[in-house]
C-alpha atoms as a PDB file:
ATOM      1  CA  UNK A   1     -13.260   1.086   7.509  1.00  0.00           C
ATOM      2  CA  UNK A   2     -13.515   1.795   3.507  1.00  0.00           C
ATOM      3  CA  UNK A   3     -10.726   0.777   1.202  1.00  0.00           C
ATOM      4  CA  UNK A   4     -10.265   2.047  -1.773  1.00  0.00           C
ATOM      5  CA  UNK A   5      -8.153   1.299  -4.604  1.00  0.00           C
ATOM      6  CA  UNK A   6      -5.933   3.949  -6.732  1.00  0.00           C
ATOM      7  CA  UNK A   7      -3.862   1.516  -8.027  1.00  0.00           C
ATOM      8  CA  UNK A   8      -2.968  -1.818  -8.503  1.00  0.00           C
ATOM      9  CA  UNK A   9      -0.485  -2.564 -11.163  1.00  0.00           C
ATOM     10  CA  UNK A  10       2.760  -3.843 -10.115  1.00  0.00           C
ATOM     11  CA  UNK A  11       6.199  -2.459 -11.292  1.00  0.00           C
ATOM     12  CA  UNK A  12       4.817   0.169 -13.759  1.00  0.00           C
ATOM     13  CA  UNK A  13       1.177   1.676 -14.598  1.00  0.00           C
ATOM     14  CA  UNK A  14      -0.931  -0.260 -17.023  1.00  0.00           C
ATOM     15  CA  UNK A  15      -3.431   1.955 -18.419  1.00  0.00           C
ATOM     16  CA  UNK A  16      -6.653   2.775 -16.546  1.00  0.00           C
ATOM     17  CA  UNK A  17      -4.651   1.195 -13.554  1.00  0.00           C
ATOM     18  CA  UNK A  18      -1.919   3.156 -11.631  1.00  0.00           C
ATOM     19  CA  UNK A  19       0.945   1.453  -9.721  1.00  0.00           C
ATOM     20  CA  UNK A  20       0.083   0.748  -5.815  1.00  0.00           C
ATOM     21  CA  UNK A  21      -1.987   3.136  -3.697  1.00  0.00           C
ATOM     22  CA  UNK A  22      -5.232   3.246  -1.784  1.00  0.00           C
ATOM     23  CA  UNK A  23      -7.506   5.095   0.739  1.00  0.00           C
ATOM     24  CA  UNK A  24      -8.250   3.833   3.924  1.00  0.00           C
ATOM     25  CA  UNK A  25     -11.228   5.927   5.405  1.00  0.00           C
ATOM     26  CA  UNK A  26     -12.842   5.257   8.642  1.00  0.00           C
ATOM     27  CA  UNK A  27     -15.203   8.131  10.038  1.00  0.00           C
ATOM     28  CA  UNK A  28     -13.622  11.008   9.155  1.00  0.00           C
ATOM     29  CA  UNK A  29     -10.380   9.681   9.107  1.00  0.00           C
ATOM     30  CA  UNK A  30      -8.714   9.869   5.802  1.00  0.00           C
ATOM     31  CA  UNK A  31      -5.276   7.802   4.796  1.00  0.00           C
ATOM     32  CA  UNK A  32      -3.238   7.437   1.687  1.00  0.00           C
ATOM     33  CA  UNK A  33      -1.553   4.002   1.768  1.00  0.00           C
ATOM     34  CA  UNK A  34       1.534   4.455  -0.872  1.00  0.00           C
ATOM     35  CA  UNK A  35       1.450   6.533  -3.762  1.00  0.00           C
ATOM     36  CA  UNK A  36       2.510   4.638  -6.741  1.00  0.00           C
ATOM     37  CA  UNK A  37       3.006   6.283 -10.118  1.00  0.00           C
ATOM     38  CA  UNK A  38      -0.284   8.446 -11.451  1.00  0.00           C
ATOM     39  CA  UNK A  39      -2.308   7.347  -7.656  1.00  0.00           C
ATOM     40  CA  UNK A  40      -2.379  11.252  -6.670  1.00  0.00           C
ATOM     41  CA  UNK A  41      -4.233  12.089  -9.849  1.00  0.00           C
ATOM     42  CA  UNK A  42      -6.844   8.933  -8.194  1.00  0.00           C
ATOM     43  CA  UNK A  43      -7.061  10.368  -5.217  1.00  0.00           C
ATOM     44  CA  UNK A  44      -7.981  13.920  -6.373  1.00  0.00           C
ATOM     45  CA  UNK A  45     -11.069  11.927  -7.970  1.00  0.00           C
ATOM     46  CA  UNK A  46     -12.115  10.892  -4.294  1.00  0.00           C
ATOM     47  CA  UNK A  47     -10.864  13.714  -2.012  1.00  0.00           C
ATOM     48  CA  UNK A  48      -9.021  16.802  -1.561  1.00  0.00           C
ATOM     49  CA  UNK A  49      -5.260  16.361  -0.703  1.00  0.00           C
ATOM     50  CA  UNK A  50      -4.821  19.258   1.589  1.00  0.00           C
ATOM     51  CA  UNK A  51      -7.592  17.527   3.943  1.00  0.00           C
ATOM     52  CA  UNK A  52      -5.744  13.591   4.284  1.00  0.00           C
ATOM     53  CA  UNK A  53      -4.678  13.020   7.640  1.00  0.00           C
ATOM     54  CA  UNK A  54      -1.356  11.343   6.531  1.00  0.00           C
ATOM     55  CA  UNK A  55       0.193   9.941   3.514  1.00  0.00           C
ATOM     56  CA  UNK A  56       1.823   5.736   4.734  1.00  0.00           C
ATOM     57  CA  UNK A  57       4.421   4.840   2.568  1.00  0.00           C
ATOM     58  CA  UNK A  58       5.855   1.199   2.837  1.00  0.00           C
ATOM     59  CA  UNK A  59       8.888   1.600   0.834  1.00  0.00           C
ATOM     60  CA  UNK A  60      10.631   3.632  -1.289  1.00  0.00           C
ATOM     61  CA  UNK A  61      10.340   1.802  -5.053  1.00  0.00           C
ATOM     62  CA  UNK A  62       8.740   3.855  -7.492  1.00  0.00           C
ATOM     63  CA  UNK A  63       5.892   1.764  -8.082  1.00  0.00           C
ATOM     64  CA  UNK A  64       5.014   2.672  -3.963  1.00  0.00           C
ATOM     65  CA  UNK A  65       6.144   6.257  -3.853  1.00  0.00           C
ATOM     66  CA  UNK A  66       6.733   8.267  -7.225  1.00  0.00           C
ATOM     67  CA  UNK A  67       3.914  10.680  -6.153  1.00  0.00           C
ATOM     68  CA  UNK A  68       5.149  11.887  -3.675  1.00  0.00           C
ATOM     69  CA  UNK A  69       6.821  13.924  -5.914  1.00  0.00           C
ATOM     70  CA  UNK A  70       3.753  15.474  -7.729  1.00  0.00           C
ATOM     71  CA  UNK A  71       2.306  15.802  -4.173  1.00  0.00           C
ATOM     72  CA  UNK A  72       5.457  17.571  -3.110  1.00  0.00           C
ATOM     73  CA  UNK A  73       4.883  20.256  -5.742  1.00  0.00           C
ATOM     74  CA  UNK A  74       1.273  20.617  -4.974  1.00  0.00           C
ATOM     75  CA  UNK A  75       1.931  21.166  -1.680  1.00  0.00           C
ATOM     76  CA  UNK A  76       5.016  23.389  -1.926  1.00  0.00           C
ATOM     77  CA  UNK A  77       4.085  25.720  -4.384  1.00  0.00           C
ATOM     78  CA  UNK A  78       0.225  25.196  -4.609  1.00  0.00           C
ATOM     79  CA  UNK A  79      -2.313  27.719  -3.320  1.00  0.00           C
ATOM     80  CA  UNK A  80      -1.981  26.131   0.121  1.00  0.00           C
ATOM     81  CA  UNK A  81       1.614  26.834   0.414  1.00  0.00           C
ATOM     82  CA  UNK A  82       2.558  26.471   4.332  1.00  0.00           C
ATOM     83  CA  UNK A  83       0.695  23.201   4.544  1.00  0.00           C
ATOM     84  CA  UNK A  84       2.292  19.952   6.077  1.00  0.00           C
ATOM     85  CA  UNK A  85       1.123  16.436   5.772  1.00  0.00           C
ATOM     86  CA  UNK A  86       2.487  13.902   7.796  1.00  0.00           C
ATOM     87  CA  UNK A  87       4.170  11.081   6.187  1.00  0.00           C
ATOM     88  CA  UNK A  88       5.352   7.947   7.854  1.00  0.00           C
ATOM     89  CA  UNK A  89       7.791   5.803   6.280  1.00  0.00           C
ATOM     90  CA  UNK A  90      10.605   3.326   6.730  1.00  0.00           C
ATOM     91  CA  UNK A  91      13.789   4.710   7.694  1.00  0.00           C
ATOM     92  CA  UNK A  92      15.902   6.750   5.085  1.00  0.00           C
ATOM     93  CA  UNK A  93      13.221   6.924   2.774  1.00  0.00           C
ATOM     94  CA  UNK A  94      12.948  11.115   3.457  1.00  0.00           C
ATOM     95  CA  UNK A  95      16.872  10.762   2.813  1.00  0.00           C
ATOM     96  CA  UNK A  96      16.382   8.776  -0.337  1.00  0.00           C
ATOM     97  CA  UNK A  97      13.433  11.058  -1.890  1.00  0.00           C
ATOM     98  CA  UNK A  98      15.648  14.144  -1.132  1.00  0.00           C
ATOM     99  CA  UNK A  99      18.826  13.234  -3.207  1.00  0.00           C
ATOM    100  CA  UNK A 100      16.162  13.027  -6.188  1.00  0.00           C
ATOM    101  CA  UNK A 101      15.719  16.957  -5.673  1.00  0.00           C
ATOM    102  CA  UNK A 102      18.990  17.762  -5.648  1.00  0.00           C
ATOM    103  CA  UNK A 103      20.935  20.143  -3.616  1.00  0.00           C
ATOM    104  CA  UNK A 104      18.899  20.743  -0.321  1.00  0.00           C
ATOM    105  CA  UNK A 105      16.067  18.709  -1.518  1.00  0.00           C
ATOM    106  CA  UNK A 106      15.940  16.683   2.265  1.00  0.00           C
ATOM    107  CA  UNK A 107      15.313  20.443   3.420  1.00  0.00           C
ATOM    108  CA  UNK A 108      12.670  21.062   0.669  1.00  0.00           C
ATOM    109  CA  UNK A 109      10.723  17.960   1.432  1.00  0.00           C
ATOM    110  CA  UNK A 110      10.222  19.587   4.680  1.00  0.00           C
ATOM    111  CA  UNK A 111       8.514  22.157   3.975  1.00  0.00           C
ATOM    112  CA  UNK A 112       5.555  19.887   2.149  1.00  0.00           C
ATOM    113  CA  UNK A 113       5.762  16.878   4.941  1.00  0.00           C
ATOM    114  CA  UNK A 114       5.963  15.915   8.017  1.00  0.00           C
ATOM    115  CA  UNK A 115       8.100  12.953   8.602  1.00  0.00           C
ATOM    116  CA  UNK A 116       7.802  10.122  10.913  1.00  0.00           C
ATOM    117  CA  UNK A 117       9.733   7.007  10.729  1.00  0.00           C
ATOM    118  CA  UNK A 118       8.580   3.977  11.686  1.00  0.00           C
ATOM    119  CA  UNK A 119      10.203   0.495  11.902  1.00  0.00           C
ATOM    120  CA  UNK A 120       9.170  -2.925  12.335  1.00  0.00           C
ATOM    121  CA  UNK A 121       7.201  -3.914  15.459  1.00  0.00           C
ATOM    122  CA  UNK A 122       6.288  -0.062  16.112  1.00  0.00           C
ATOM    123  CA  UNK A 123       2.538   0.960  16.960  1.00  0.00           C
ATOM    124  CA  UNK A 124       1.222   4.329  15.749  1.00  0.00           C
ATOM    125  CA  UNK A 125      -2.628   5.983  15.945  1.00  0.00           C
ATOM    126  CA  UNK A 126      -3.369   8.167  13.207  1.00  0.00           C
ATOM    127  CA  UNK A 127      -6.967   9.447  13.560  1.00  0.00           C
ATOM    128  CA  UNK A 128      -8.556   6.505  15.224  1.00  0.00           C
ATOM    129  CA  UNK A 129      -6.947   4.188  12.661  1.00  0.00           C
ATOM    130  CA  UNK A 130      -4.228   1.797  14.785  1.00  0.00           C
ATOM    131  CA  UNK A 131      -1.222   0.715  12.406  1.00  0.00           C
ATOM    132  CA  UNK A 132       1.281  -1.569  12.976  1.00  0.00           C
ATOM    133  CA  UNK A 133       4.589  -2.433  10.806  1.00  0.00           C
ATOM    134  CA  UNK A 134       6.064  -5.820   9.810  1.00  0.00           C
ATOM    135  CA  UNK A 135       9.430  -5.527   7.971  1.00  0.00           C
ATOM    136  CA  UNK A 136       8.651  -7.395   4.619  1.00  0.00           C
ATOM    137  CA  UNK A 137      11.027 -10.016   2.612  1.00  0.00           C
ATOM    138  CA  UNK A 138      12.153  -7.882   0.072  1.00  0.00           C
ATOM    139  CA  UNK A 139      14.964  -5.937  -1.215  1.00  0.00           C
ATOM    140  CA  UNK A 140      14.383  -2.401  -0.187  1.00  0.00           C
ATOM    141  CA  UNK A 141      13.578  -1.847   3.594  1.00  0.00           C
ATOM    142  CA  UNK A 142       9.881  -2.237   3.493  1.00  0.00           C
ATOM    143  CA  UNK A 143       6.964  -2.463   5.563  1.00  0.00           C
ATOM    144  CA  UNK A 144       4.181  -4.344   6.124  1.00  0.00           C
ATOM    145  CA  UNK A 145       1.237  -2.711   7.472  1.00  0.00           C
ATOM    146  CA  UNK A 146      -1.975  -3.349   9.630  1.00  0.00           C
ATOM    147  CA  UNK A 147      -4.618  -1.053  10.419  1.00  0.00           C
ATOM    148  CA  UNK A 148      -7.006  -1.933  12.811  1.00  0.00           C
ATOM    149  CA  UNK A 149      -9.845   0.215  14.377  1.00  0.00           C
ATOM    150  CA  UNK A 150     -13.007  -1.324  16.559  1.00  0.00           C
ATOM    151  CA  UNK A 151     -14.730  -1.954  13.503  1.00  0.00           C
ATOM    152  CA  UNK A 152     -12.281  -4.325  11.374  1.00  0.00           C
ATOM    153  CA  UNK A 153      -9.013  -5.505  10.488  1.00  0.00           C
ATOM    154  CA  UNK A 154      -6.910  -4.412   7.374  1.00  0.00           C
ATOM    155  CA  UNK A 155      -3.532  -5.898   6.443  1.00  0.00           C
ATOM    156  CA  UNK A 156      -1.435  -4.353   3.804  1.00  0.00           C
ATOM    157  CA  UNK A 157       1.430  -6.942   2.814  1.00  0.00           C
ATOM    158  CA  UNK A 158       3.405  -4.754   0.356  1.00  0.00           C
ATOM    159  CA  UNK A 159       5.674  -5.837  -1.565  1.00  0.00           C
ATOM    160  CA  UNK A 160       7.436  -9.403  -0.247  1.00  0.00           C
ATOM    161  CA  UNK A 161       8.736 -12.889  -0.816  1.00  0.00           C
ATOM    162  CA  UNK A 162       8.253 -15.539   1.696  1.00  0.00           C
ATOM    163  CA  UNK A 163      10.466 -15.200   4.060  1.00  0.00           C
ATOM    164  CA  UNK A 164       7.863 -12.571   6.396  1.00  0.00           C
ATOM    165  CA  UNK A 165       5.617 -14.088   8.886  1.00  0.00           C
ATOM    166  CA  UNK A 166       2.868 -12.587   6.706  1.00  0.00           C
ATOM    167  CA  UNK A 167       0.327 -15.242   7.688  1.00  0.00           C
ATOM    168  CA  UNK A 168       1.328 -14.666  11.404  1.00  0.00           C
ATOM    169  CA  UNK A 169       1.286 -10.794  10.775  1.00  0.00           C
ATOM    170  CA  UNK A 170      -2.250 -10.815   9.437  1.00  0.00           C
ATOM    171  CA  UNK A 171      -4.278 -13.390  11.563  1.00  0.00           C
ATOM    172  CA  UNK A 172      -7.508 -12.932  11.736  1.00  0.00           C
ATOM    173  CA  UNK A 173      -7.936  -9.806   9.705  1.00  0.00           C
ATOM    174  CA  UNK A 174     -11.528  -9.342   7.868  1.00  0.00           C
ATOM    175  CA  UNK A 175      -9.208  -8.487   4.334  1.00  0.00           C
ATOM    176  CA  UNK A 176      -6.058  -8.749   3.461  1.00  0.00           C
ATOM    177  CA  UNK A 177      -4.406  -6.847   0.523  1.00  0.00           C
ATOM    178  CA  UNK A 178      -2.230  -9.345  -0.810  1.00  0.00           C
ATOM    179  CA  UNK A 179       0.696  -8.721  -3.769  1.00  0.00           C
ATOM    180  CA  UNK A 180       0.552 -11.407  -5.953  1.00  0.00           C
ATOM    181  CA  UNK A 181       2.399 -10.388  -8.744  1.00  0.00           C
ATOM    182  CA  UNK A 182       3.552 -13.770 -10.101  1.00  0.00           C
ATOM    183  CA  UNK A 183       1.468 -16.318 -12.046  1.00  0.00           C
ATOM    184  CA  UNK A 184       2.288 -20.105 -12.080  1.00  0.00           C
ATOM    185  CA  UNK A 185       4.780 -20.625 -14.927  1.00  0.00           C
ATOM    186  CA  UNK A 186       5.852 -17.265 -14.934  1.00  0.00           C
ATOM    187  CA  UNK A 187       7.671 -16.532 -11.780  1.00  0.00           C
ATOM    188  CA  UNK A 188      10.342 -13.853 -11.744  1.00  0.00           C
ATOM    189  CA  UNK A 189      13.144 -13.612  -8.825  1.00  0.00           C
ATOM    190  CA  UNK A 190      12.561 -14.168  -4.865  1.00  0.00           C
ATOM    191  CA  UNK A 191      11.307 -10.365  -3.859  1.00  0.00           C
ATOM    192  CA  UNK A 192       7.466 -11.492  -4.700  1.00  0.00           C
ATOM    193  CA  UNK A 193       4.755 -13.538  -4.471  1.00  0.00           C
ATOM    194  CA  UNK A 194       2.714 -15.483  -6.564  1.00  0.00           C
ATOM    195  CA  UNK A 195      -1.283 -15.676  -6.470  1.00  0.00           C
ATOM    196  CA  UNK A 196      -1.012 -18.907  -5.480  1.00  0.00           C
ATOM    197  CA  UNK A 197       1.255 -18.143  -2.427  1.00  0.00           C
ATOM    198  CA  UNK A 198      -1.002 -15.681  -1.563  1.00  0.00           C
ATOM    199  CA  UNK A 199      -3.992 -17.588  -1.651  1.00  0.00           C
ATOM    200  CA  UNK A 200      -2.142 -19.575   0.397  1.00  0.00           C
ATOM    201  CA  UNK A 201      -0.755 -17.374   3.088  1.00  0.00           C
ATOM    202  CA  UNK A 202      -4.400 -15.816   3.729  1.00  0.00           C
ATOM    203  CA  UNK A 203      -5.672 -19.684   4.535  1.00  0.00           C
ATOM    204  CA  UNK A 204      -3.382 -20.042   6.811  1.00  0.00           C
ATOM    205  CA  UNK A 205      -3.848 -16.334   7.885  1.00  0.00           C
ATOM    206  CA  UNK A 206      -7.347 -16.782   8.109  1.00  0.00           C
ATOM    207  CA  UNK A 207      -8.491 -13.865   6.972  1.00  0.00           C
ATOM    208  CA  UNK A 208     -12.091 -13.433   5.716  1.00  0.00           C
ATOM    209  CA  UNK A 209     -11.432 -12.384   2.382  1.00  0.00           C
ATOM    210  CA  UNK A 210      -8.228 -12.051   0.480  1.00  0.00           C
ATOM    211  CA  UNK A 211      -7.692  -9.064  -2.099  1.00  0.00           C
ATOM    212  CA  UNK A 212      -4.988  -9.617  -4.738  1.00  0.00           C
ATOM    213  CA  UNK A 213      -2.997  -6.110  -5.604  1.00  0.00           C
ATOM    214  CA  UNK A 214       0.738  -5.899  -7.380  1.00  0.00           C
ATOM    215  CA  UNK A 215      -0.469  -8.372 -10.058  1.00  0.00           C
ATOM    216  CA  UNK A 216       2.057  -7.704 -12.741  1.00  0.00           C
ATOM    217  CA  UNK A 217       0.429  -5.130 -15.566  1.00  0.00           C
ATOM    218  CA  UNK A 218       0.697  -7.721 -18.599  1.00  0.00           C
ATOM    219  CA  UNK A 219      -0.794 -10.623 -16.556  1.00  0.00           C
ATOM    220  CA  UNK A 220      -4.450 -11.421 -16.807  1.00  0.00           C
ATOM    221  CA  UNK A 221      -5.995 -10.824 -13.499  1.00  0.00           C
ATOM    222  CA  UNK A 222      -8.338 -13.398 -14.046  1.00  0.00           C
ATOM    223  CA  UNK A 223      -5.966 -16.193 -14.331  1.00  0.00           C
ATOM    224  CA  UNK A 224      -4.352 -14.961 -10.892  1.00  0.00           C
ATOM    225  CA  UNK A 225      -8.070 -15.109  -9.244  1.00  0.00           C
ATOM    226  CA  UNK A 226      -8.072 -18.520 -10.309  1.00  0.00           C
ATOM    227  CA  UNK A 227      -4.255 -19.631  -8.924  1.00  0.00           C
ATOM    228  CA  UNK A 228      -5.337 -17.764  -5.545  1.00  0.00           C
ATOM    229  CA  UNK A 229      -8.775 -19.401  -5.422  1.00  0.00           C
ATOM    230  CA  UNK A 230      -7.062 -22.771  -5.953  1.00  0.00           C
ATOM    231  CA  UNK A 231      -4.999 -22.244  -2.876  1.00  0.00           C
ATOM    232  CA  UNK A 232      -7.242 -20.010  -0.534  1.00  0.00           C
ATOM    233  CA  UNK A 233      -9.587 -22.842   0.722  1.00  0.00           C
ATOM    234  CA  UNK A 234     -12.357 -21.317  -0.359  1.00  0.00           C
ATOM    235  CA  UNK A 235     -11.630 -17.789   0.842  1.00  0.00           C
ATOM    236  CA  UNK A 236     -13.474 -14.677  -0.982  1.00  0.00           C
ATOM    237  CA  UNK A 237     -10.873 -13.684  -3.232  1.00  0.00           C
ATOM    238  CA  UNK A 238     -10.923 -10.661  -5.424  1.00  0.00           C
ATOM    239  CA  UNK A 239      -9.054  -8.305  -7.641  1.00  0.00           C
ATOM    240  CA  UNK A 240      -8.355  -4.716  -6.596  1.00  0.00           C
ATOM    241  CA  UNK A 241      -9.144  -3.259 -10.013  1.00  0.00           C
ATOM    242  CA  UNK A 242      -8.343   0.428  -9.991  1.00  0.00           C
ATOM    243  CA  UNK A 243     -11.857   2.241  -8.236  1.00  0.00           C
ATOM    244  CA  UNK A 244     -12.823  -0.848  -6.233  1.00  0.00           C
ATOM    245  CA  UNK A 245     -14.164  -0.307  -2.964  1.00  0.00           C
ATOM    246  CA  UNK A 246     -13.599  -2.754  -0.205  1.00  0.00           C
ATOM    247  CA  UNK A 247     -15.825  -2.647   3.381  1.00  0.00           C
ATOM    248  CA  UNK A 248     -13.408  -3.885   6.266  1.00  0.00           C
ATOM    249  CA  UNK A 249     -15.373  -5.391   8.983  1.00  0.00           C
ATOM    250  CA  UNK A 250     -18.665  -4.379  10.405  1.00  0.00           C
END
């Protein structure tokens, strides 16, 4: 599998970095993992739209699912008009999305997606990619998610606090893609992680290498490298600067 990243800036877009989203390929296989505010302009850089296999959200913040919106439009009213992409999300996320368009907007999503809910401990094959859900620690009902093929192990943690078996959830895997919005001296409330909890949770995970996402926009990424690193046992750790391409497994 090939990761890579749209977006990594947590809560809002810094510039030249979009809120959370990336692209999971894997043979021809093609996913979008969350679309965070100004990721569909990304992935227009790396692929076209109407050919993705599905579009994964894990929750419905903004900073995971704004585009859908643009993606809507594109799809609704574009020159492929009649096309449906599958979308899987956490339940009442379609529900949620739809109030934003107003008066028969759940209808109107419809027309651009096709929905599929998934929940926590659920199993779905998209294209030869395997995924399953973990329900996260964290306000909105969000998911974790793994994606496993022959090849390699991915797990996705979201957005989360410490209360998820997120170590437990992604044992083993070759990367994890870790939030880590919180530095050391600068933590904000109990919905996220810090680098160093991170770093942390993919030692005892043990992953192969750990990939820090979510890292809040006015933070220097370098300094959350270092609090991860501290507390990874001398786990790879890296950044997932807005580009970045990531091989999962062999």
């Amino acid at each position: 599998m090939r990761l890579t990243v749209l977006g990594s800036s947590g809560g809002y877009p810094a510039p030249g970095n979009p809120s959370s989203g990336s692209l999971l390929e894997h043979g021809g296989a093609k996913l979008w993992i969350d679309a965070g505010n100004g990721t569909f302009a990304e992935l227009q850089r790396l692929a076209d739209f109407t050919k993705i296999d599905a579009l994964v959200l894990s929750h419905v913040h903004a900073d995971h699912c704004a585009d859908v919106f643009p993606l809507h439009v594109a799809l609704r009213y574009g020159e492929h008009s009649g096309l449906r992409l599958p979308l899987y999300c956490p339940p009442g996320v379609r529900e949620t999305l739809g109030k934003l368009l107003g008066e028969g907007g759940w209808e109107d999503l419809g027309e651009a997606f096709e929905f599929h809910t998934v929940d926590a401990g659920d199993t779905v094959e998209i294209s030869g990619i395997r995924l399953r859900f973990l329900r996260m620690d964290h306000p909105a009902h969000t998911l974790g998610i793994r994606a496993e093929t022959a090849g390699g192990t991915l797990t996705y943690s979201a957005d989360t606090h410490t209360g998820a078996d997120l170590a437990g959830f992604a044992k083993g895997s070759d990367l994890l893609l870790c939030e880590a919005t919180y530095q050391e001296g600068k933590m904000g409330g109990p919905v996220h992680l810090s680098a160093r909890q991170a770093g942390d949770i993919a030692r005892r995970a043990g992953v192969r290498e750990l990939v820090l996402t979510h890292v809040w926009p006015t933070f220097d990424p370098r300094i959350s490298l270092a609090e991860a690193r501290d507390a990874a046992g001398g786990l790879p750790v890296r950044w997932a600067r807005s580009g970045e391409v990531f091989d999962v497994g062999g």
